[in-house]
C-alpha atoms as a PDB file:
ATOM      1  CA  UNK A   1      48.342  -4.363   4.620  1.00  0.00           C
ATOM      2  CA  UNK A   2      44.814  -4.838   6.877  1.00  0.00           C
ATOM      3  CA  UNK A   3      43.792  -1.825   7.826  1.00  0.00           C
ATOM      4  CA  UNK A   4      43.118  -2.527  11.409  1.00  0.00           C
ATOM      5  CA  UNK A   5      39.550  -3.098  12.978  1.00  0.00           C
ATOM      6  CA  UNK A   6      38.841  -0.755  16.106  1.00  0.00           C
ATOM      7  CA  UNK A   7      36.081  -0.345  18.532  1.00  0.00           C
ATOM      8  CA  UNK A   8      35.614   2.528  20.931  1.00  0.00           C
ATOM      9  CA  UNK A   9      35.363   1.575  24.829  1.00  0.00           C
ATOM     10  CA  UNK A  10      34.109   3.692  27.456  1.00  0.00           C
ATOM     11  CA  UNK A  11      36.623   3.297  30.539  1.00  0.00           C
ATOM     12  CA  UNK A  12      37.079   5.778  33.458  1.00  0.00           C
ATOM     13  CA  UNK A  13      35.023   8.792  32.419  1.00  0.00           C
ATOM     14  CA  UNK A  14      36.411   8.319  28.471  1.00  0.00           C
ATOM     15  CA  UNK A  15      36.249   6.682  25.787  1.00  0.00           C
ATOM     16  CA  UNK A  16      39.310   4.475  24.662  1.00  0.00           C
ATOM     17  CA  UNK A  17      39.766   3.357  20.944  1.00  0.00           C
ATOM     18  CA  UNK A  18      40.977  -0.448  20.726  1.00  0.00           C
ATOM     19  CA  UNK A  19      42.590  -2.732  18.125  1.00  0.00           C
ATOM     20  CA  UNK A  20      40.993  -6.439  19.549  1.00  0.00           C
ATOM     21  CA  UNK A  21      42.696  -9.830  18.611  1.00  0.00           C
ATOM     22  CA  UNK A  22      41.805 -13.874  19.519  1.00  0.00           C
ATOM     23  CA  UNK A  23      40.318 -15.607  22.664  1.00  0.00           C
ATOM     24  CA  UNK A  24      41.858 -16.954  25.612  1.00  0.00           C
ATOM     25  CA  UNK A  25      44.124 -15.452  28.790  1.00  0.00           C
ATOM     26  CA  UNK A  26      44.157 -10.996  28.405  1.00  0.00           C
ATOM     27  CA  UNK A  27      47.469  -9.364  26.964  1.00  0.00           C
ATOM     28  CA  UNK A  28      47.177  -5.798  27.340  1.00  0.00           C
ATOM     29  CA  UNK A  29      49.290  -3.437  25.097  1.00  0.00           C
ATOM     30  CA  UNK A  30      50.703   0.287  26.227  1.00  0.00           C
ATOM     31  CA  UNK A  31      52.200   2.089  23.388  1.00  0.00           C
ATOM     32  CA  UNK A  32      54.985   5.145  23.880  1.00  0.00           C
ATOM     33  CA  UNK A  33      55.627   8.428  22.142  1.00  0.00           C
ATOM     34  CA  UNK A  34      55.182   9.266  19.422  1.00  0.00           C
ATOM     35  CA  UNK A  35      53.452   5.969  18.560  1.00  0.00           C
ATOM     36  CA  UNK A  36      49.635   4.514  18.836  1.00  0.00           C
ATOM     37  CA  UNK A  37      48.270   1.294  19.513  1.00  0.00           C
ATOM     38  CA  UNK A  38      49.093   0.183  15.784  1.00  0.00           C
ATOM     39  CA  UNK A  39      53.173  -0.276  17.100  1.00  0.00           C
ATOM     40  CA  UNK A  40      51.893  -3.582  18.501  1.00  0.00           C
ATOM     41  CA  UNK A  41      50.663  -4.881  15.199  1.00  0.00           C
ATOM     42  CA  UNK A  42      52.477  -7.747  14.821  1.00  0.00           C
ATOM     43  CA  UNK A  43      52.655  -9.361  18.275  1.00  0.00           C
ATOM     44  CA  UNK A  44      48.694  -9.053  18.220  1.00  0.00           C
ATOM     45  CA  UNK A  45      48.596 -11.268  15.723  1.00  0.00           C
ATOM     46  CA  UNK A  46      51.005 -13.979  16.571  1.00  0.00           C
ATOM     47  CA  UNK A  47      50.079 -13.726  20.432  1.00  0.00           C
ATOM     48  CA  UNK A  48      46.011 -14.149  18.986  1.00  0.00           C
ATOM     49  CA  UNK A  49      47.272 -17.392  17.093  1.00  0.00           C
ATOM     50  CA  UNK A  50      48.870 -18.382  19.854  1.00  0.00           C
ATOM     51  CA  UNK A  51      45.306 -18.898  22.177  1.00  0.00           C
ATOM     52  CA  UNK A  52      45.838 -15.293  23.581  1.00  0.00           C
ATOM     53  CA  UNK A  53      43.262 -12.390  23.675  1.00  0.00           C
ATOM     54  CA  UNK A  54      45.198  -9.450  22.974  1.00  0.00           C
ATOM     55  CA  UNK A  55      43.975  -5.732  23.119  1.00  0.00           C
ATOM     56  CA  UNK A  56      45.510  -2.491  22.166  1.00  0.00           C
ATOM     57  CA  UNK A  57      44.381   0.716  23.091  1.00  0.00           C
ATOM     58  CA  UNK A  58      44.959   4.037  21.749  1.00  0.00           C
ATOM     59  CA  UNK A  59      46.494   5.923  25.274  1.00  0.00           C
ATOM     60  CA  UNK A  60      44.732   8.331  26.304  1.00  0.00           C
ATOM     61  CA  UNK A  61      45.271  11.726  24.224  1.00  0.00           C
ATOM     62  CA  UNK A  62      46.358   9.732  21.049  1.00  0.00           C
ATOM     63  CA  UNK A  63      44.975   7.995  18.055  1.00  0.00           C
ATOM     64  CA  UNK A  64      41.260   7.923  18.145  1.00  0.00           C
ATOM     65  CA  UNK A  65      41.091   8.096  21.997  1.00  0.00           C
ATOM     66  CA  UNK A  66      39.396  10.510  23.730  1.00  0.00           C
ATOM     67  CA  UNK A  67      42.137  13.372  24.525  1.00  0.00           C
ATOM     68  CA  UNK A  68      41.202  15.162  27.763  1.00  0.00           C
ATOM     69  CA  UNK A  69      41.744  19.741  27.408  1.00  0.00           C
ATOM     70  CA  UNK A  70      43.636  19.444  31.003  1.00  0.00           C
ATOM     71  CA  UNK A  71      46.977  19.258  31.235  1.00  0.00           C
ATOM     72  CA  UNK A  72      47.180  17.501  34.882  1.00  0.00           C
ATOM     73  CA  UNK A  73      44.478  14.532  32.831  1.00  0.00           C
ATOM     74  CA  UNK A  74      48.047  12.536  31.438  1.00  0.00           C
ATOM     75  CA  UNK A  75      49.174  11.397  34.719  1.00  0.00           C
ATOM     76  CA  UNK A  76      50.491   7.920  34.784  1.00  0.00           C
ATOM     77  CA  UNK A  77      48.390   6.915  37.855  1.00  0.00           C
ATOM     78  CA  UNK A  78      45.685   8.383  35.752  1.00  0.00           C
ATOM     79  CA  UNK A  79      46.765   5.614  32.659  1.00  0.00           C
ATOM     80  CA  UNK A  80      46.555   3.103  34.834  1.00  0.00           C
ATOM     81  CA  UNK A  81      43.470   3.774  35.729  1.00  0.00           C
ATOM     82  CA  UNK A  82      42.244   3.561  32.410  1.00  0.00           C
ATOM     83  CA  UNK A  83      43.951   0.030  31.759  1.00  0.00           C
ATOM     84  CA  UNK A  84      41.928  -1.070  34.991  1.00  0.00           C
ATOM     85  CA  UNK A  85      38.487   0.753  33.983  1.00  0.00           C
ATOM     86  CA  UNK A  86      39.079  -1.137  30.682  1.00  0.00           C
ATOM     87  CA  UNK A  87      39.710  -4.847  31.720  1.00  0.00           C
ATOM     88  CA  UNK A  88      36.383  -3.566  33.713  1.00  0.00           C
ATOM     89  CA  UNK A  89      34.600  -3.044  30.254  1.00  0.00           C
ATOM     90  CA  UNK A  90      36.429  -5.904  28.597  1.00  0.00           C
ATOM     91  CA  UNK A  91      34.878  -8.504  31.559  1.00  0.00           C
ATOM     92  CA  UNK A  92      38.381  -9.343  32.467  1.00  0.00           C
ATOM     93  CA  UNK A  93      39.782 -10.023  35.697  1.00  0.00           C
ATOM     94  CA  UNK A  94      43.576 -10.029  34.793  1.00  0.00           C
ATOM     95  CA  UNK A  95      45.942  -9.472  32.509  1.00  0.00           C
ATOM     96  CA  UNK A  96      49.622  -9.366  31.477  1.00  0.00           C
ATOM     97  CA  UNK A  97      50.467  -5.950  30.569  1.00  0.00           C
ATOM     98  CA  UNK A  98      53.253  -5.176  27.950  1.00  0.00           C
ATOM     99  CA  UNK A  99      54.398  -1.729  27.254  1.00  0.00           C
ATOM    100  CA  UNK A 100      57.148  -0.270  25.381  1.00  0.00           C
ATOM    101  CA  UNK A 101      58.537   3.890  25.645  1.00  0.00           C
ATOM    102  CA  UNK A 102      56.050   5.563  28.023  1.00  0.00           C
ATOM    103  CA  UNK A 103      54.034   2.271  27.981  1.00  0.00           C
ATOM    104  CA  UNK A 104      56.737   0.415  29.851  1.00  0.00           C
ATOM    105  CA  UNK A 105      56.468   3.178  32.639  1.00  0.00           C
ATOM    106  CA  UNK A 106      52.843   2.760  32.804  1.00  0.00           C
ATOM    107  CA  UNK A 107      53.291  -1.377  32.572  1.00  0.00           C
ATOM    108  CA  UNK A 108      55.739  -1.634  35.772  1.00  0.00           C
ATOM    109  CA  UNK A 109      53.836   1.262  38.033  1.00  0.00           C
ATOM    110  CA  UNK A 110      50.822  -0.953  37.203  1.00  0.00           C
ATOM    111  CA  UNK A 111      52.263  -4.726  37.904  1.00  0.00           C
ATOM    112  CA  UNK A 112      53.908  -2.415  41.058  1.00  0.00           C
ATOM    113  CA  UNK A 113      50.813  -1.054  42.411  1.00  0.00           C
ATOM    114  CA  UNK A 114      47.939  -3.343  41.068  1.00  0.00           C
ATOM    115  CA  UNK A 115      49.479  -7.188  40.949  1.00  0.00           C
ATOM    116  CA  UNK A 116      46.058  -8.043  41.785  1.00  0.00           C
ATOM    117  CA  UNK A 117      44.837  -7.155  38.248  1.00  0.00           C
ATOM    118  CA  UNK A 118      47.829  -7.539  36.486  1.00  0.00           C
ATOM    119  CA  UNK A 119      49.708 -10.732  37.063  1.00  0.00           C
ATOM    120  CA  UNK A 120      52.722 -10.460  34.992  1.00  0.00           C
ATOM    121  CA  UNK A 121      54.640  -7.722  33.228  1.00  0.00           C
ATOM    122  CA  UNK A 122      56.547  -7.311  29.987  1.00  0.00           C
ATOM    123  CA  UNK A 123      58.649  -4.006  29.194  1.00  0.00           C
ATOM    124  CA  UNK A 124      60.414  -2.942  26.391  1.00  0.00           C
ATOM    125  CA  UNK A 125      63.035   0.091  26.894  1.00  0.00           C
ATOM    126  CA  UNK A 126      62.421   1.433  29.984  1.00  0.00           C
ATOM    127  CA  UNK A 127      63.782  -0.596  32.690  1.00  0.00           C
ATOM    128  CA  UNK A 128      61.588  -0.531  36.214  1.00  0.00           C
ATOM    129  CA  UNK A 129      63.775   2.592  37.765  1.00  0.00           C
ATOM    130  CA  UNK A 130      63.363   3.184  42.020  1.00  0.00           C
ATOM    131  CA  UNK A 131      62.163   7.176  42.604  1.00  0.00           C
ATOM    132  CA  UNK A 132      64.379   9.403  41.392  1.00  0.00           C
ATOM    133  CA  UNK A 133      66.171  11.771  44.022  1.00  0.00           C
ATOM    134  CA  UNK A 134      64.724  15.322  43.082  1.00  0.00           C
ATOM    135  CA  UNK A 135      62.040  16.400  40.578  1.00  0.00           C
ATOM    136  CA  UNK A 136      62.673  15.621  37.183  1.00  0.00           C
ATOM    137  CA  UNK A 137      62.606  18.726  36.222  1.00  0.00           C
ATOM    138  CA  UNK A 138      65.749  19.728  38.110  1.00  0.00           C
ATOM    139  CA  UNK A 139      67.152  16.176  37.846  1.00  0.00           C
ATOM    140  CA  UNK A 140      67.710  16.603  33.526  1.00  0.00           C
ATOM    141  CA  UNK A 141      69.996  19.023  32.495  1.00  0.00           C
ATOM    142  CA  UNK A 142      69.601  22.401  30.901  1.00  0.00           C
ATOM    143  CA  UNK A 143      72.225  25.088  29.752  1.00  0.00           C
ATOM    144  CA  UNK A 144      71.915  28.230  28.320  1.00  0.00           C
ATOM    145  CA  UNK A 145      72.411  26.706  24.990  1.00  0.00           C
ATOM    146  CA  UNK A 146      70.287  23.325  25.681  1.00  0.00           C
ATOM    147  CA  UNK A 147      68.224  21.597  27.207  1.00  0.00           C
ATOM    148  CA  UNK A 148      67.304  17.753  27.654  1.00  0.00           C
ATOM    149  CA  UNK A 149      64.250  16.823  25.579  1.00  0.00           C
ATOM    150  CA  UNK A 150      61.830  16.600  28.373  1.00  0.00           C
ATOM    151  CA  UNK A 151      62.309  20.217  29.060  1.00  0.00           C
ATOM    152  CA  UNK A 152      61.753  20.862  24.937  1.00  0.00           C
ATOM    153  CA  UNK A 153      58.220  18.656  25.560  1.00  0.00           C
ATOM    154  CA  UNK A 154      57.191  20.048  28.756  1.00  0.00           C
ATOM    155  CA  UNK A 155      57.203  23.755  27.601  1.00  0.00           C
ATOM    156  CA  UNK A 156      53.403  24.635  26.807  1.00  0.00           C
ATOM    157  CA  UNK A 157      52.715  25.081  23.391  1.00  0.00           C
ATOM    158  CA  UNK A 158      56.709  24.647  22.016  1.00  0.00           C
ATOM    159  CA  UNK A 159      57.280  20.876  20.742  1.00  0.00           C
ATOM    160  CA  UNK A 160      53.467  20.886  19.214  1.00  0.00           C
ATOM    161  CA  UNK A 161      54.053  24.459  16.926  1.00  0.00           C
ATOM    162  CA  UNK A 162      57.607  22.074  15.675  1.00  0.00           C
ATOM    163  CA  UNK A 163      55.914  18.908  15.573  1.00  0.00           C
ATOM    164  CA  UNK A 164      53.012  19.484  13.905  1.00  0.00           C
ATOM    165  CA  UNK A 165      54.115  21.558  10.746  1.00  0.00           C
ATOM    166  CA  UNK A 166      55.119  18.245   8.871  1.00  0.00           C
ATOM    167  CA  UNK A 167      53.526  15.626  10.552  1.00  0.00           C
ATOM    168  CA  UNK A 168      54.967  13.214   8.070  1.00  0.00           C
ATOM    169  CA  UNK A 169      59.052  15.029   8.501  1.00  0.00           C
ATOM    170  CA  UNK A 170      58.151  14.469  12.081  1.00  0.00           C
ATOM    171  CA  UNK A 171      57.611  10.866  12.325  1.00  0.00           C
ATOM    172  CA  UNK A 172      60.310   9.606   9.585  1.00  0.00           C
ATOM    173  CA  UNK A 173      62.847  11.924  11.432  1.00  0.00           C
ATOM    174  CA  UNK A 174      62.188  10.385  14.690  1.00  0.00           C
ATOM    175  CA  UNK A 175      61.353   6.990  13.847  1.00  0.00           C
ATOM    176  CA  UNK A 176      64.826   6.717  12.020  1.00  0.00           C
ATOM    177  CA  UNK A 177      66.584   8.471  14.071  1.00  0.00           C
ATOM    178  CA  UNK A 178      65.558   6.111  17.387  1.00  0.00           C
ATOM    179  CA  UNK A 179      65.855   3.049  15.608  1.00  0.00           C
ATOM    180  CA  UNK A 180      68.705   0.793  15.041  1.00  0.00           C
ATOM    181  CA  UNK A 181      69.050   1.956  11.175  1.00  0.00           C
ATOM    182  CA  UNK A 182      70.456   5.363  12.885  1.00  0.00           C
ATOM    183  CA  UNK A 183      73.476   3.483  13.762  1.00  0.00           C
ATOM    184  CA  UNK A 184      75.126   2.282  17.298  1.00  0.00           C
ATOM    185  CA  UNK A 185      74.618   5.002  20.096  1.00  0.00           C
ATOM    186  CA  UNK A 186      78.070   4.917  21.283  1.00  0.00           C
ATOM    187  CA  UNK A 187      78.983   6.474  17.489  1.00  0.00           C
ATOM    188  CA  UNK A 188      78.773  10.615  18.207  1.00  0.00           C
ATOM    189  CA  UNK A 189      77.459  10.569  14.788  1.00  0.00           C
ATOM    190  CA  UNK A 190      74.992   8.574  15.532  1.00  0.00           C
ATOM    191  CA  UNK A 191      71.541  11.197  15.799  1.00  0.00           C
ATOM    192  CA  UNK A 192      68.897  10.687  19.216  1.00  0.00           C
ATOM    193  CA  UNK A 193      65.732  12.830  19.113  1.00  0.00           C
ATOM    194  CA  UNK A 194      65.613  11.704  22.644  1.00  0.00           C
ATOM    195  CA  UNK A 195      69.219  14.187  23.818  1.00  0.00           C
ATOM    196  CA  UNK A 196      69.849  17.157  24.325  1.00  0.00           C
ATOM    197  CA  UNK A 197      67.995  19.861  22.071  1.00  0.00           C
ATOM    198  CA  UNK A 198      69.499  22.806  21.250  1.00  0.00           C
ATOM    199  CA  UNK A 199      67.323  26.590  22.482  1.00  0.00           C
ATOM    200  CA  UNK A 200      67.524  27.358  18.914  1.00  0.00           C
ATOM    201  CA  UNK A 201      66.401  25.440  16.020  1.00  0.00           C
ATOM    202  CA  UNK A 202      64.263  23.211  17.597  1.00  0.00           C
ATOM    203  CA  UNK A 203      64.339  18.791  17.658  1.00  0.00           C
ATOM    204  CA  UNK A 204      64.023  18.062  14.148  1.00  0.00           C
ATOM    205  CA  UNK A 205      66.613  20.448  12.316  1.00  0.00           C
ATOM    206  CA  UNK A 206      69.429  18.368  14.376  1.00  0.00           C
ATOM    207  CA  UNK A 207      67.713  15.092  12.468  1.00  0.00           C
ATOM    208  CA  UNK A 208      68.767  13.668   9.453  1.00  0.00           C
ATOM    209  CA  UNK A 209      65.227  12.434   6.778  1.00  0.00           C
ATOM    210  CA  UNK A 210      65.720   9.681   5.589  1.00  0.00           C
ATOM    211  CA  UNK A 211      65.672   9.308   1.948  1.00  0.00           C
ATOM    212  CA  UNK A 212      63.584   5.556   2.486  1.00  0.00           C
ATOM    213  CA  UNK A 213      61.727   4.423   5.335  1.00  0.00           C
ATOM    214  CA  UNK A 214      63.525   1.818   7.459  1.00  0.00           C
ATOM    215  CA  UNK A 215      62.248  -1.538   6.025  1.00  0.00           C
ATOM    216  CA  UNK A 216      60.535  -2.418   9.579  1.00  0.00           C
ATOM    217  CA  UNK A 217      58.301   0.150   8.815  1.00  0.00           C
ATOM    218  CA  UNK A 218      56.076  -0.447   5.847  1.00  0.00           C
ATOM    219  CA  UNK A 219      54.262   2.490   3.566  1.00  0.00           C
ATOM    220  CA  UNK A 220      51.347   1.607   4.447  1.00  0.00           C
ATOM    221  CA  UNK A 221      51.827   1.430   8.355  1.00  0.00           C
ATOM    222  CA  UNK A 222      53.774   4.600   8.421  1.00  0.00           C
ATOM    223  CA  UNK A 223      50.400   6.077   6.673  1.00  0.00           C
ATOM    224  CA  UNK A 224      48.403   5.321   9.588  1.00  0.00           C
ATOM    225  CA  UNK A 225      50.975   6.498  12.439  1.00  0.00           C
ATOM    226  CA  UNK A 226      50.738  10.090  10.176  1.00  0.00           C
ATOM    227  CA  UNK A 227      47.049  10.180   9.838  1.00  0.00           C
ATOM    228  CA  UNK A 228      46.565   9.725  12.936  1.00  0.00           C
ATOM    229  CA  UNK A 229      48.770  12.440  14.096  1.00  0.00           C
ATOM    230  CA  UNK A 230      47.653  14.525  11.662  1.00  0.00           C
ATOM    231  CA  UNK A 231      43.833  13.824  13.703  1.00  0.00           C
ATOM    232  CA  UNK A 232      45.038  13.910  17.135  1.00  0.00           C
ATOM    233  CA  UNK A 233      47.963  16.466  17.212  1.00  0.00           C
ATOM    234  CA  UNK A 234      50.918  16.138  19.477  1.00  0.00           C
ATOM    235  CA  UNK A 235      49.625  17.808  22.482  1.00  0.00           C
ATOM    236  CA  UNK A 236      47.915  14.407  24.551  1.00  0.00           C
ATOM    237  CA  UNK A 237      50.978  12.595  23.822  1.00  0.00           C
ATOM    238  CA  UNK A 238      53.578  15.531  25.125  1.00  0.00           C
ATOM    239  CA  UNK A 239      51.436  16.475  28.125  1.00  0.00           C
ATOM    240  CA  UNK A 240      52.550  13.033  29.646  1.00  0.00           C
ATOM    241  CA  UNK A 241      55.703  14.731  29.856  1.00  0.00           C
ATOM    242  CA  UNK A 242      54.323  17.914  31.376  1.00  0.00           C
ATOM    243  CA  UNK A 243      53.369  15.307  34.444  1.00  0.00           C
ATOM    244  CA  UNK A 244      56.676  14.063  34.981  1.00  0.00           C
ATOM    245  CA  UNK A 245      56.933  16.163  38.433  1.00  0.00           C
ATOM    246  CA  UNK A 246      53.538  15.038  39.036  1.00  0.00           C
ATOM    247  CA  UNK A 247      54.016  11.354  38.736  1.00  0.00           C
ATOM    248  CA  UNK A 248      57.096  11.500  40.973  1.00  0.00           C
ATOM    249  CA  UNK A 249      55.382  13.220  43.712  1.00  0.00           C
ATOM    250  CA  UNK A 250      53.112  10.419  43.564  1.00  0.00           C
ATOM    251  CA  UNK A 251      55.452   7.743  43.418  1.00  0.00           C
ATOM    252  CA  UNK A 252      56.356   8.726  47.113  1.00  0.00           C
ATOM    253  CA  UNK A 253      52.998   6.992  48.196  1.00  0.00           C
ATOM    254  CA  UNK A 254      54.526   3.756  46.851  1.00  0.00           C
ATOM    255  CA  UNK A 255      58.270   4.137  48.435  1.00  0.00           C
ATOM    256  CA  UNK A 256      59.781   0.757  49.191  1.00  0.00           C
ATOM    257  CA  UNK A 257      57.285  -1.768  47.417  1.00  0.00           C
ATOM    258  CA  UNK A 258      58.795  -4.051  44.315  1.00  0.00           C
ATOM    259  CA  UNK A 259      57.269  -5.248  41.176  1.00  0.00           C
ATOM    260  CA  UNK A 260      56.198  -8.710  43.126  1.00  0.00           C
ATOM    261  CA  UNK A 261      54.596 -10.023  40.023  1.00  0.00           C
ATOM    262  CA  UNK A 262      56.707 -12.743  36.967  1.00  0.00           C
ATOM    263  CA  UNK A 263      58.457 -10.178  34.577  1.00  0.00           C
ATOM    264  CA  UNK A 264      60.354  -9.569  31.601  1.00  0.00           C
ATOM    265  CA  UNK A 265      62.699  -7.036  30.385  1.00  0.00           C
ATOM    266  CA  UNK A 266      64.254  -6.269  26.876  1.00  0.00           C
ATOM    267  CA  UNK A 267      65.541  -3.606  25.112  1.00  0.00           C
ATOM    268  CA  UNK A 268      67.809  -2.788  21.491  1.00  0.00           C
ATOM    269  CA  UNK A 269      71.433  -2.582  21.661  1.00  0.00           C
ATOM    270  CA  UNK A 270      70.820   0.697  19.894  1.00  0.00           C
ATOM    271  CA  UNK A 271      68.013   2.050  22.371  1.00  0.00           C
ATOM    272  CA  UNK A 272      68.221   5.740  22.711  1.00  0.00           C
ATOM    273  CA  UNK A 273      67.660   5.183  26.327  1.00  0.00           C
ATOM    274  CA  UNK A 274      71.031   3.363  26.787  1.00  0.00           C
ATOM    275  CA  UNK A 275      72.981   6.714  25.827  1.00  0.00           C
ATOM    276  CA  UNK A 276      71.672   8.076  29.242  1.00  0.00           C
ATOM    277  CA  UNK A 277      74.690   7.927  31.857  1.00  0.00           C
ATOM    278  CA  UNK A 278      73.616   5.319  34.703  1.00  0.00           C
ATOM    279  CA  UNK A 279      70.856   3.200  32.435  1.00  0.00           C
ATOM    280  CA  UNK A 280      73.162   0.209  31.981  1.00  0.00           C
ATOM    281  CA  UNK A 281      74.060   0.276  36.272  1.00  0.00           C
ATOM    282  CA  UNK A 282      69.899   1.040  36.275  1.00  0.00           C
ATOM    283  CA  UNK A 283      69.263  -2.158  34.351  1.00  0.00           C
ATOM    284  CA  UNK A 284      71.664  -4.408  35.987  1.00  0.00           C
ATOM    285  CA  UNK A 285      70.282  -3.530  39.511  1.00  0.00           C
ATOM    286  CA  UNK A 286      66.751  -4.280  38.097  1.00  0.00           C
ATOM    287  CA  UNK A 287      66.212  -7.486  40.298  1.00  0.00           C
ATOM    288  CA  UNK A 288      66.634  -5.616  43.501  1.00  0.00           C
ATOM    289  CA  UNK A 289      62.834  -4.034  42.518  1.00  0.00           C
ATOM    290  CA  UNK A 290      61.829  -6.529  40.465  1.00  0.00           C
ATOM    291  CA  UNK A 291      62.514 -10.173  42.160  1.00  0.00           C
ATOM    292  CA  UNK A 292      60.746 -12.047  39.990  1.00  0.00           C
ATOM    293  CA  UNK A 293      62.230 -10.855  36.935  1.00  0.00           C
ATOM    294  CA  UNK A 294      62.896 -13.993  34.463  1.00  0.00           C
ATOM    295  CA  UNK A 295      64.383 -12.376  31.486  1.00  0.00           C
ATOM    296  CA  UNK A 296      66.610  -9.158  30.873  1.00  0.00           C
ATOM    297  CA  UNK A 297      67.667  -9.231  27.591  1.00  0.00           C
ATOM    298  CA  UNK A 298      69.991  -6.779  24.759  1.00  0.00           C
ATOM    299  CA  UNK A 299      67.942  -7.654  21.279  1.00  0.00           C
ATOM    300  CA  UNK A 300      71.652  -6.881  19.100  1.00  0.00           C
ATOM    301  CA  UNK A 301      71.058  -4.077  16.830  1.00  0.00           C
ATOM    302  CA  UNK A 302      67.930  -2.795  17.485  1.00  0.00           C
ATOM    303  CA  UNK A 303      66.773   0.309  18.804  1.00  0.00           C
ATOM    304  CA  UNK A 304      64.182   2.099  20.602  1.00  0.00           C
ATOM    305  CA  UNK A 305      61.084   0.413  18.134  1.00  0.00           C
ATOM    306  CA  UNK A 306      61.431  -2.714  19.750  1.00  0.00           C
ATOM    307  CA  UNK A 307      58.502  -4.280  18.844  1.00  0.00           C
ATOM    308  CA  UNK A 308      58.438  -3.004  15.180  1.00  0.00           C
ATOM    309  CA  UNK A 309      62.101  -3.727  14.716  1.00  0.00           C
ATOM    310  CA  UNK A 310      62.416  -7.384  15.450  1.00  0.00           C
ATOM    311  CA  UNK A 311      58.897  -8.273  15.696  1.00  0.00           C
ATOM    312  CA  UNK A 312      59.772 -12.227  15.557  1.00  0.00           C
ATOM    313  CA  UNK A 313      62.563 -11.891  18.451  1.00  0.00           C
ATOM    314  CA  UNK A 314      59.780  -9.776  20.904  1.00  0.00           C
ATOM    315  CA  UNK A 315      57.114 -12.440  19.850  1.00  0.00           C
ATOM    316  CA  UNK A 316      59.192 -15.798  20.486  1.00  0.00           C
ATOM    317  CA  UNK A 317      60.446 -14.331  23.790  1.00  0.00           C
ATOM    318  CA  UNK A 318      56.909 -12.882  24.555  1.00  0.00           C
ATOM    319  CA  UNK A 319      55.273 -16.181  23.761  1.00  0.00           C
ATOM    320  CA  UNK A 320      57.721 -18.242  25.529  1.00  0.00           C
ATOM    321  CA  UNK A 321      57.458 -15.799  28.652  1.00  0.00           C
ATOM    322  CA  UNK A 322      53.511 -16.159  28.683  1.00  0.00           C
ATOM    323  CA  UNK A 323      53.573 -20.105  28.358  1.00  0.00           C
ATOM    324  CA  UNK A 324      55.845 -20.288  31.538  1.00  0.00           C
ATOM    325  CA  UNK A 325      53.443 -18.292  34.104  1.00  0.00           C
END
């Protein structure tokens, strides 16, 4: 394996660290949780072949990025205006923005509220979703026993004491465990980080580790996801979750519009996502937000590392998508 080339980018008051492939029409790359911009290896190399210039960035709060002390910094308006400040920097007037996990969030606010900049969307995972009723944080569940993840990641100081012990046990846990090697997510057996998570014990002790990495994920690559974690921490990444009431208070501002910009959905048949009562009624009433959406599409077997996981599926149907705007 190449290790990967980066520069460093200054972009809306920080600096942004960037993987940078090929010439030609901008793809921009969001990455999700627990992930950096190194997820998106292989489509920046076959989209850069392909007569694309295609840029990854480190979010905000991960990788080599700057990550800002305030906990109100990881909003997603706040992304977005990052991806903006950068096609700024990068002398670029548009772009199709792809984004997979928390990056698909980020991707369809942005085609939502900027199609002027970004003329086309892909997502992977997380389907475009119209404002949720009540806060999040009364809108997941919680018991006395349990709670749903994003309570576990919002709680100051909790996830990163678990997380960070073994950053390598944290990563092959919850890499395998949200991938389609796990097994299919209608199987109780089957383990998702992404659940409920028991008061006691903690995320990881529910999670089997694996004795092998899944064979999407190479030695090498899986290196570089724990280095860098092992640099940055947890703590950026998680404190996108402690905005979650933030960002929907927001979103109220933005009530009513659609995604009026060409776009593209797909997602594993073994997401994690898809175990969440409602997502498959979510998905199929996708077009009523999204009217210009020209693909939705199950990639069988996969799970919730799209991108990593069937590389050559997401880059035909990402290549073909591109060629027809």
């Amino acid at each position: 394996m190449t290790v990967p080339s980066y520069r460093r980018v200054e972009a809306n008051g920080i600096r942004l660290n960037l993987i940078e492939k090929g010439q030609g029409p901008l793809v921009l790359f969001c990455h999700g949780f627990p992930e950096t911009s190194h997820v998106w290896r292989n489509q920046l190399s076959a989209l850069a072949a392909a007569g694309y210039r295609t840029v990854a960035p480190d979010l905000r709060g991960y990788g080599g990025s700057d990550r800002p002390e305030a906990v109100g910094a990881y909003t997603v308006l706040q992304v977005i205006g990052d991806m903006v400040a950068l096609m700024d920097a990068l002398g670029e007037k548009q772009a199709v923005i792809v984004g997979g996990d928390w990056g698909a969030m980020i991707a369809w606010q942005a085609a939502l509220i900027r199609p002027d900049r970004f003329r086309a969307v892909t997502a992977l995972g997380v389907p475009m979703m119209g404002r949720a009723p009540m806060l999040p944080s009364k809108l997941f569940p919680q018991t006395s026993d349990a709670w749903f993840y994003t309570h576990y990641f919002a709680s100051p100081g909790l996830a990163e004491h678990e997380l960070e012990a073994n950053v390598a046990a944290t990563l092959r846990k919850i890499y395998f465990a949200a991938s389609g090697d796990a097994g299919p997510r209608d199987d109780p057996k089957t383990p998702n980080p992404f659940g409920m998570v028991p008061r006691s014990g903690g995320l990881l002790a529910m999670l089997p580790d694996p004795q092998t990495l899944p064979a999407w994920l190479g030695p090498d690559d899986f290196t570089l996801f724990v280095r860098s974690f092992e640099q940055s921490g947890f703590r950026g990444g998680l404190n996108y979750y402690r905005n979650l009431d933030q960002n929907w208070e927001s979103e109220a501002a933005f009530q009513g519009l659609h995604v009026n910009v060409s776009a593209m959905y797909l997602v594993g048949e073994r997401d994690t996502g898809l175990a969440i009562p409602g997502m498959k009624d979510i998905i199929k009433a996708m077009p009523s937000l999204v009217p210009q959406l020209q693909i939705s599409q199950v990639i069988p077997k996969a799970g919730h590392w799209l991108q990593q996981e069937a590389p050559d599926v997401v880059n035909a149907l990402l290549l073909g998508f591109l060629d027809s705007l």
